[in-house]
Protein backbone atom coordinates (compact mmCIF):
# COMPACT_ATOMS: atom_id res chain seq x y z
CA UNK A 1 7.84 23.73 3.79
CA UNK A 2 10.85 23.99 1.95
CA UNK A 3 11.87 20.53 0.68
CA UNK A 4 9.65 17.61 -0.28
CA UNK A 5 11.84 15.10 0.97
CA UNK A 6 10.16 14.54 4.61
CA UNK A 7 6.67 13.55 3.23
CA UNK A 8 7.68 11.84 0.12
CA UNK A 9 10.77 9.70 1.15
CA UNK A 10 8.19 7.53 3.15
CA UNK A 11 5.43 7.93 1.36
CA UNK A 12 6.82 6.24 -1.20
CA UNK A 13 9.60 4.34 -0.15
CA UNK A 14 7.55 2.99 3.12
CA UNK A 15 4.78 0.52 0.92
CA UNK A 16 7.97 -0.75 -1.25
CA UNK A 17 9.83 -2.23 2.19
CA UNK A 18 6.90 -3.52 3.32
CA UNK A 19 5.92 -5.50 0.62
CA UNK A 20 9.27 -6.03 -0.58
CA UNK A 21 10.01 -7.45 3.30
CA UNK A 22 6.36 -9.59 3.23
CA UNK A 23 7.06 -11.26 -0.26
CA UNK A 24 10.53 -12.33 1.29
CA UNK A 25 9.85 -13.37 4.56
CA UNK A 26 6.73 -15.68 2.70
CA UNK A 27 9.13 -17.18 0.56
CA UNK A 28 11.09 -18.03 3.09
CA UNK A 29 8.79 -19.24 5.20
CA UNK A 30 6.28 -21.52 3.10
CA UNK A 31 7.92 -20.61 -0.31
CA UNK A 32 6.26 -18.43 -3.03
CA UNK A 33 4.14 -20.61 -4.79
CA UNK A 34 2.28 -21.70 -1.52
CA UNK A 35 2.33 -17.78 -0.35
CA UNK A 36 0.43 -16.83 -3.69
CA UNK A 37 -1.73 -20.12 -4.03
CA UNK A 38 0.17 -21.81 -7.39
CA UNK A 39 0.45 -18.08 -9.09
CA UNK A 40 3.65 -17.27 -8.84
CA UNK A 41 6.60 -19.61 -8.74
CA UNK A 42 9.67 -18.07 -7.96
CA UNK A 43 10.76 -15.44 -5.15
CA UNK A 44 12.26 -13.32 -8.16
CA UNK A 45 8.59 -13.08 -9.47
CA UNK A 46 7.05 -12.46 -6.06
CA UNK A 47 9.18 -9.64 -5.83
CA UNK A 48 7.79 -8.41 -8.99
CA UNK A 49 4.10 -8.58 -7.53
CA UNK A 50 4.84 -6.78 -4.66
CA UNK A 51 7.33 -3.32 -6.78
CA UNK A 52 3.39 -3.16 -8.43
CA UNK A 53 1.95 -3.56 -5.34
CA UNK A 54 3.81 -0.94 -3.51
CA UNK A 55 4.08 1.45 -5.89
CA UNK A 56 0.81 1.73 -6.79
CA UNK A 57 0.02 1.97 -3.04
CA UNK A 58 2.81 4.90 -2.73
CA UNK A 59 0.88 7.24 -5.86
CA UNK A 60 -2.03 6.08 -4.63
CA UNK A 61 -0.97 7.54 -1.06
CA UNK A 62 0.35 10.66 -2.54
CA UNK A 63 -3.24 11.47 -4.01
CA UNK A 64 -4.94 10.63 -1.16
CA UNK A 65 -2.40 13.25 0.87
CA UNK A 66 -2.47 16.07 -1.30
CA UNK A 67 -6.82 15.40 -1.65
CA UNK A 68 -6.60 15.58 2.69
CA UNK A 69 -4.32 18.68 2.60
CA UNK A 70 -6.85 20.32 -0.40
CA UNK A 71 -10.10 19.33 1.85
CA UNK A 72 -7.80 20.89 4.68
CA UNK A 73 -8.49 17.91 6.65
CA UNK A 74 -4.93 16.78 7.30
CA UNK A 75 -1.78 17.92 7.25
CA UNK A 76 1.18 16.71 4.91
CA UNK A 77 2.67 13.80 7.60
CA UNK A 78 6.52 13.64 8.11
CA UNK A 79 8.64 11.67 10.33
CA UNK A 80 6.95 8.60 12.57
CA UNK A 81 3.23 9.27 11.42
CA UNK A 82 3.93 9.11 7.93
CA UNK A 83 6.63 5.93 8.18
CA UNK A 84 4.05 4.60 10.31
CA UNK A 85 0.89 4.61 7.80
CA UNK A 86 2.78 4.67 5.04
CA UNK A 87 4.28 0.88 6.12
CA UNK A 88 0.79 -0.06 7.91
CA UNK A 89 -1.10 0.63 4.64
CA UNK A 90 0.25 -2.96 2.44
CA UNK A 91 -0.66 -4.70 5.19
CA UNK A 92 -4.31 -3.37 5.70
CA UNK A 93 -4.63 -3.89 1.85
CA UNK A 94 -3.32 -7.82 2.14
CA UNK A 95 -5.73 -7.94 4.98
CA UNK A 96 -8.76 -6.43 3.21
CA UNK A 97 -8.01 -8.44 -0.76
CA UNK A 98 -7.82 -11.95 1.84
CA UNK A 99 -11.64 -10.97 3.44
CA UNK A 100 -12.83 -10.22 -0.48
CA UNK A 101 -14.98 -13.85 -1.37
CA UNK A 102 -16.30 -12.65 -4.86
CA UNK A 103 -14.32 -12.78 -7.82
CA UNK A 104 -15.48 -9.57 -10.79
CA UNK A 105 -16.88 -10.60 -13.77
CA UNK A 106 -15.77 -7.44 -15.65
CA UNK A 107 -13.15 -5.68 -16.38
CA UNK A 108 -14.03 -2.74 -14.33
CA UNK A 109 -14.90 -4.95 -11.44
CA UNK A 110 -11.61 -6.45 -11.18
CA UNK A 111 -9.87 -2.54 -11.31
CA UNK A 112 -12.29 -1.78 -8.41
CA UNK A 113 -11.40 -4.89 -6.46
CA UNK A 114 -7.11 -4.06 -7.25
CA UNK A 115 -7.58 -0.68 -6.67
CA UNK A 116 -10.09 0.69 -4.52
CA UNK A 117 -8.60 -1.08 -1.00
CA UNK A 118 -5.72 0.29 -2.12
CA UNK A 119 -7.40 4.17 -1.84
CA UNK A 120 -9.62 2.99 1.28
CA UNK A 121 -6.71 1.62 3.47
CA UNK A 122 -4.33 4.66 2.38
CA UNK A 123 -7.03 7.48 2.99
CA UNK A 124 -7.84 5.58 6.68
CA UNK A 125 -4.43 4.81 7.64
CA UNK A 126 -3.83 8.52 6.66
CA UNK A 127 -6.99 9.83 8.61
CA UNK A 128 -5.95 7.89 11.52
CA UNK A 129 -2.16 8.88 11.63
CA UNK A 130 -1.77 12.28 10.32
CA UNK A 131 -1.76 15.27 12.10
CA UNK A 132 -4.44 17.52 11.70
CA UNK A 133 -3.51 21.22 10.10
């Protein structure tokens, strides 16, 4: 492999439209304070939420690729696959924080509940759509 570009463009760029697309089309639909239940007011803000939201998803997906391609379990995806999971992953994460019932009484607890969908849904939407090596 001689440039980067292949894996990373939608590795990284492919959480960002989603959630960039998701907080939109909410707002347009219902508005953002009824999309985020009273937390956020304004579309501008929503947006916000979701740069975070994807871009910790698209670092978080970059260390998940380069731990399969160390474990030699997958190979760096490029093209379709890695659009594919790459703009599959937000939603599986949306999906899995809106099935969570308990709220974390610690600190830690409340990085686990951000964070660790974010690593579960990127390392199984990677497992599921990347090729093996």
């Amino acid at each position: 492999m001689t440039s980067l570009r292949p894996w990373l463009s939608p590795t990284l760029l492919g959480p960002l439209l989603t959630t960039w697309g998701l907080a939109t089309f909410l707002s347009l639909l219902i508005g953002a304070a009824a999309a985020t239940f009273g937390a956020v007011d304004t579309w501008a803000v929503l947006m916000l939420w979701a740069t975070f939201v994807g871009c910790a998803i698209g670092v978080i997906t970059v260390g998940v690729d380069v731990l399969l391609l160390w474990l030699k379990w997958r190979a760096i995806p490029m093209g379709v696959r890695a659009w594919l999971s790459s703009m599959l992953t937000p939603l599986l994460v949306y999906g899995v924080w809106s099935q969570l019932a308990w709220l974390p009484e610690t600190e830690l607890g409340a990085v686990l509940l951000v964070f660790l969908p974010m690593v579960a849904c990127s390392l199984g939407a990677r497992l599921l759509f990347g090729a093996r090596p």
